[in-house]
Protein backbone atom coordinates (compact mmCIF):
# COMPACT_ATOMS: atom_id res chain seq x y z
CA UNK A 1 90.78 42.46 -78.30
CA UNK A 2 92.96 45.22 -75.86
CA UNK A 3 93.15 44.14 -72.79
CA UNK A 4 94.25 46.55 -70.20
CA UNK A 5 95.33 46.50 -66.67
CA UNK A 6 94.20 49.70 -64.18
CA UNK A 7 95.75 49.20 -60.29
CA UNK A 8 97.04 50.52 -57.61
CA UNK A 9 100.26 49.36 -55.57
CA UNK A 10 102.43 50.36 -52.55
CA UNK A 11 105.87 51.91 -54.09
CA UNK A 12 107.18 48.34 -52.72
CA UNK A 13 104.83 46.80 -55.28
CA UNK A 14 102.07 44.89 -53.56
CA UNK A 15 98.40 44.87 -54.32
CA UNK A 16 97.12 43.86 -50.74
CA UNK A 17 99.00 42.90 -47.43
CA UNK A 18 99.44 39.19 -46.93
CA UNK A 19 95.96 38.38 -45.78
CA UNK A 20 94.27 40.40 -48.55
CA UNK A 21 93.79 43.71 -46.93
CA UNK A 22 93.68 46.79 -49.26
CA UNK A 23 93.07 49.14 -46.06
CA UNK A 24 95.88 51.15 -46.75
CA UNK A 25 94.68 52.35 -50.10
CA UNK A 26 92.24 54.85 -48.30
CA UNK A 27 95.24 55.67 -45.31
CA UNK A 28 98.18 56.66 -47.38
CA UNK A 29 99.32 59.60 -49.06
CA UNK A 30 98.07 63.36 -48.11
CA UNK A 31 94.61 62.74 -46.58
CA UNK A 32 94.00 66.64 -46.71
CA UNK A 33 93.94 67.17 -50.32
CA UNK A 34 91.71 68.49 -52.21
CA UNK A 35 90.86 66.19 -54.90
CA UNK A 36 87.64 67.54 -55.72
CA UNK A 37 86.18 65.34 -58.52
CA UNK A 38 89.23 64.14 -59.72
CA UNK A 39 89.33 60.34 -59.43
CA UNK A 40 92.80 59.74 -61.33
CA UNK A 41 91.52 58.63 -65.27
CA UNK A 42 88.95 55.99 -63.17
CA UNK A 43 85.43 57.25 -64.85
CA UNK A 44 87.47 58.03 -68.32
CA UNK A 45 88.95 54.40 -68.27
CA UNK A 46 85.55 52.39 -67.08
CA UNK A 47 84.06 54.28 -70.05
CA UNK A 48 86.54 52.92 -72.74
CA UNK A 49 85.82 48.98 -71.40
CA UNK A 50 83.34 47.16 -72.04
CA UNK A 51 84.21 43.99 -70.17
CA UNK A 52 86.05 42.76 -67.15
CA UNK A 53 87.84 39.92 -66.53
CA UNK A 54 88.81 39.26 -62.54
CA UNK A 55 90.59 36.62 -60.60
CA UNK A 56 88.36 35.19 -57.64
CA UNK A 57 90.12 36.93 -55.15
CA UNK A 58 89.15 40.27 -56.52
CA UNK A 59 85.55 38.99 -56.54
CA UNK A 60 85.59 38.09 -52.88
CA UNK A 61 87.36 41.13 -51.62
CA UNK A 62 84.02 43.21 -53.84
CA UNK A 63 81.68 40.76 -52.56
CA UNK A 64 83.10 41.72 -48.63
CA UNK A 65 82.61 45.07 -49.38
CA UNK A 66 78.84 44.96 -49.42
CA UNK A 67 78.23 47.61 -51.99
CA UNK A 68 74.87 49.05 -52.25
CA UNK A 69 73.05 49.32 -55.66
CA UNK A 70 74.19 52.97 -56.10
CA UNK A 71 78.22 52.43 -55.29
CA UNK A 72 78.10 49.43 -57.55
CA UNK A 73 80.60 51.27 -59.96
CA UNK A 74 80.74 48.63 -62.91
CA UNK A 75 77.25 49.13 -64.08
CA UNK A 76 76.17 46.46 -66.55
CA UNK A 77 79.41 45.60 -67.73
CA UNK A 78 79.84 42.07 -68.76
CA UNK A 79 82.25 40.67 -65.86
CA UNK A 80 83.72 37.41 -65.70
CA UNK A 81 85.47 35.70 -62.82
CA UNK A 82 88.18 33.28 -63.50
CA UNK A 83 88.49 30.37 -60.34
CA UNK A 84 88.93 26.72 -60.37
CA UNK A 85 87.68 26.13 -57.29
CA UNK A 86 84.57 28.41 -57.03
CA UNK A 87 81.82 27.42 -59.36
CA UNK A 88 78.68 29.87 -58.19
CA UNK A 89 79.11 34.10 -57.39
CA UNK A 90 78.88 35.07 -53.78
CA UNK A 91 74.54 35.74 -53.35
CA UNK A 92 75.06 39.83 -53.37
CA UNK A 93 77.26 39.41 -57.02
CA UNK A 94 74.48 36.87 -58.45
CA UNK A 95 73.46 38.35 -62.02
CA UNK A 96 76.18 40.45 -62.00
CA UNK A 97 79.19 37.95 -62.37
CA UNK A 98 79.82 35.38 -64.43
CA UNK A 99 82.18 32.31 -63.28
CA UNK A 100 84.44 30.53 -65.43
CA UNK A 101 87.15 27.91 -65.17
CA UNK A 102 88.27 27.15 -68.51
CA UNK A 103 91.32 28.24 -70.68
CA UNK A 104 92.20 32.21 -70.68
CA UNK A 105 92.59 32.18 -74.53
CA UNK A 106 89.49 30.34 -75.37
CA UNK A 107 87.58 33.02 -73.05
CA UNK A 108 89.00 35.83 -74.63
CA UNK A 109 88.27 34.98 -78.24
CA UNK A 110 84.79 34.17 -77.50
CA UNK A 111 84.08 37.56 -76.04
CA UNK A 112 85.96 38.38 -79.03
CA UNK A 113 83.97 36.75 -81.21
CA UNK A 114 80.71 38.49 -79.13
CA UNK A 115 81.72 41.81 -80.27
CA UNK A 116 83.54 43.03 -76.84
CA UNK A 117 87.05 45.01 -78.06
CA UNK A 118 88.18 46.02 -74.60
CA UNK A 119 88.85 44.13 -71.71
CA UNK A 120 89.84 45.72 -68.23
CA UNK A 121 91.74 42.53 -66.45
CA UNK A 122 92.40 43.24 -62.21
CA UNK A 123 93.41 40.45 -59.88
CA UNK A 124 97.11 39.67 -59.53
CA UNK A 125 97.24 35.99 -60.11
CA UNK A 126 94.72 37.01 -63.73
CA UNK A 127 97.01 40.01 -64.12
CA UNK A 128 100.09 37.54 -64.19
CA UNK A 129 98.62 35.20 -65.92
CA UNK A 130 97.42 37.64 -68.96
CA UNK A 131 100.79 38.77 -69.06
CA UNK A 132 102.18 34.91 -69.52
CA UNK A 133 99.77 34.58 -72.50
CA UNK A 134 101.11 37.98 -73.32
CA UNK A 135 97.40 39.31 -73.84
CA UNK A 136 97.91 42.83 -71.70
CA UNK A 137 98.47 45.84 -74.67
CA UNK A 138 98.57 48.14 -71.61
CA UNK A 139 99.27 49.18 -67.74
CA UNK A 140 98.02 51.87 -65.95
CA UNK A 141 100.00 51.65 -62.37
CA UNK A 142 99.10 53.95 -59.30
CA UNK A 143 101.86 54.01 -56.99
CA UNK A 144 100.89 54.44 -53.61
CA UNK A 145 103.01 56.20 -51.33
CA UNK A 146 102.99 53.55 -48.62
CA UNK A 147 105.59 50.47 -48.36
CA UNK A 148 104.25 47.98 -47.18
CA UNK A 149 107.41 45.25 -46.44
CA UNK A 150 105.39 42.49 -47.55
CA UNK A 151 101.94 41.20 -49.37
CA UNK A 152 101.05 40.02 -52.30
CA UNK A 153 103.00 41.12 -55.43
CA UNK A 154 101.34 42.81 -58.63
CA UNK A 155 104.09 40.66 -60.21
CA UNK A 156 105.23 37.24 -60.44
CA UNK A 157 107.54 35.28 -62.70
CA UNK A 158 107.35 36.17 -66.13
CA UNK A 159 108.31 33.89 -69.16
CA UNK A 160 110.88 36.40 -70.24
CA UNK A 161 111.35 40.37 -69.88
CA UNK A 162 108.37 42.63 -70.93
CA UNK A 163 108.86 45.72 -72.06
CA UNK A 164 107.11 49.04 -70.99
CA UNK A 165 107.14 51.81 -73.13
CA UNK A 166 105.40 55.31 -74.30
CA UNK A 167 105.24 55.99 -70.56
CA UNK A 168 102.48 58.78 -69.44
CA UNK A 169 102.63 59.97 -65.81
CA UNK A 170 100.84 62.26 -63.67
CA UNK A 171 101.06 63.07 -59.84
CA UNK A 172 98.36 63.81 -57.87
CA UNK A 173 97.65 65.98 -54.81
CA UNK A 174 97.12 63.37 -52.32
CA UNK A 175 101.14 62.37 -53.27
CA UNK A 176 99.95 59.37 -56.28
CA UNK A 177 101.64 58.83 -58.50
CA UNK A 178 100.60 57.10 -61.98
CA UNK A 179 101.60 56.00 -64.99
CA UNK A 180 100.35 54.67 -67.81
CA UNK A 181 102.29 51.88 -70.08
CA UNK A 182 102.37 50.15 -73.34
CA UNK A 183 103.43 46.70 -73.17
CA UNK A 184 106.22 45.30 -75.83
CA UNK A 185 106.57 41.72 -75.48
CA UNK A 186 108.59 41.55 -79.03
């Protein structure tokens, strides 16, 4: 199964500031730009998943944002939320996530086995993790152009170096930058 990662980061490399804020997604870069309908490869890339895996921070930070039925941007995707500490889905994500505490492996070659041949994995402990088990085939990385000193890092400790490779970027309007990775892990 391809499992891909799609996130955002300050050019210093964190994911959220220490306490788990992502406010400064929606504050940085050129706030007068015209990006029309352009939302950076998001739409194209939900459309070529058809799962999710997520860590449980992810889930709590969604959860806190109180989406309505109509910004709920996942549709019916199959989404599963790794934690081994919480067992049940905050109430406003009941029916729509699954929890699971078991082995990463095991879960990924039973969706396997269910027919599911692309997995989009966010979170940055999941993210790190995936990339341990060497399960990521891809990156897409938004870099944006805010540094933040300190938060939490898209990347920890890795068993050995990881290769990126047939790099694709673009640059935006709004001053993003992205680019889109294979991942080598020879």
């Amino acid at each position: 199964m391809k499992c891909s990662v799609y996130i955002a980061t300050s050019v210093d490399g964190f994911i959220a500031k220490p306490n788990g804020a992502v406010d400064w997604l929606h504050t940085a870069g050129n706030l007068e730009a015209d990006m029309g309908t352009e939302d950076m490869g998001f739409k194209s890339f939900m459309d070529s998943v058809d799962c999710m895996i997520m860590g449980r921070k992810c889930m709590e930070m969604i959860s806190s944002m109180n989406l309505a039925p109509e910004q709920w941007f996942y549709g019916d995707m199959k989404i599963i939320v790794l934690s081994t500490t919480v067992k049940e889905a905050p109430d406003n994500l009941k029916g729509k996530v699954e929890m699971f505490s078991g082995n990463i492996a095991d879960l990924m070659h039973t969706l396997e086995k269910e027919g599911y041949q692309h997995a989009y994995i966010d979170g940055g402990k999941t993210i790190q993790s995936c990339i341990n088990l060497k399960l990521i085939n891809e990156i897409t990385l938004t870099r944006i152009p805010i540094l933040l000193g300190e938060g939490i890092p898209l990347f920890g400790k890795t068993f050995g170096d990881i290769k990126l490779e047939k790099a694709q970027a673009s640059d935006y309007v709004n001053d993003f930058v992205q680019v889109k990775y294979a991942v080598n892990y020879e």
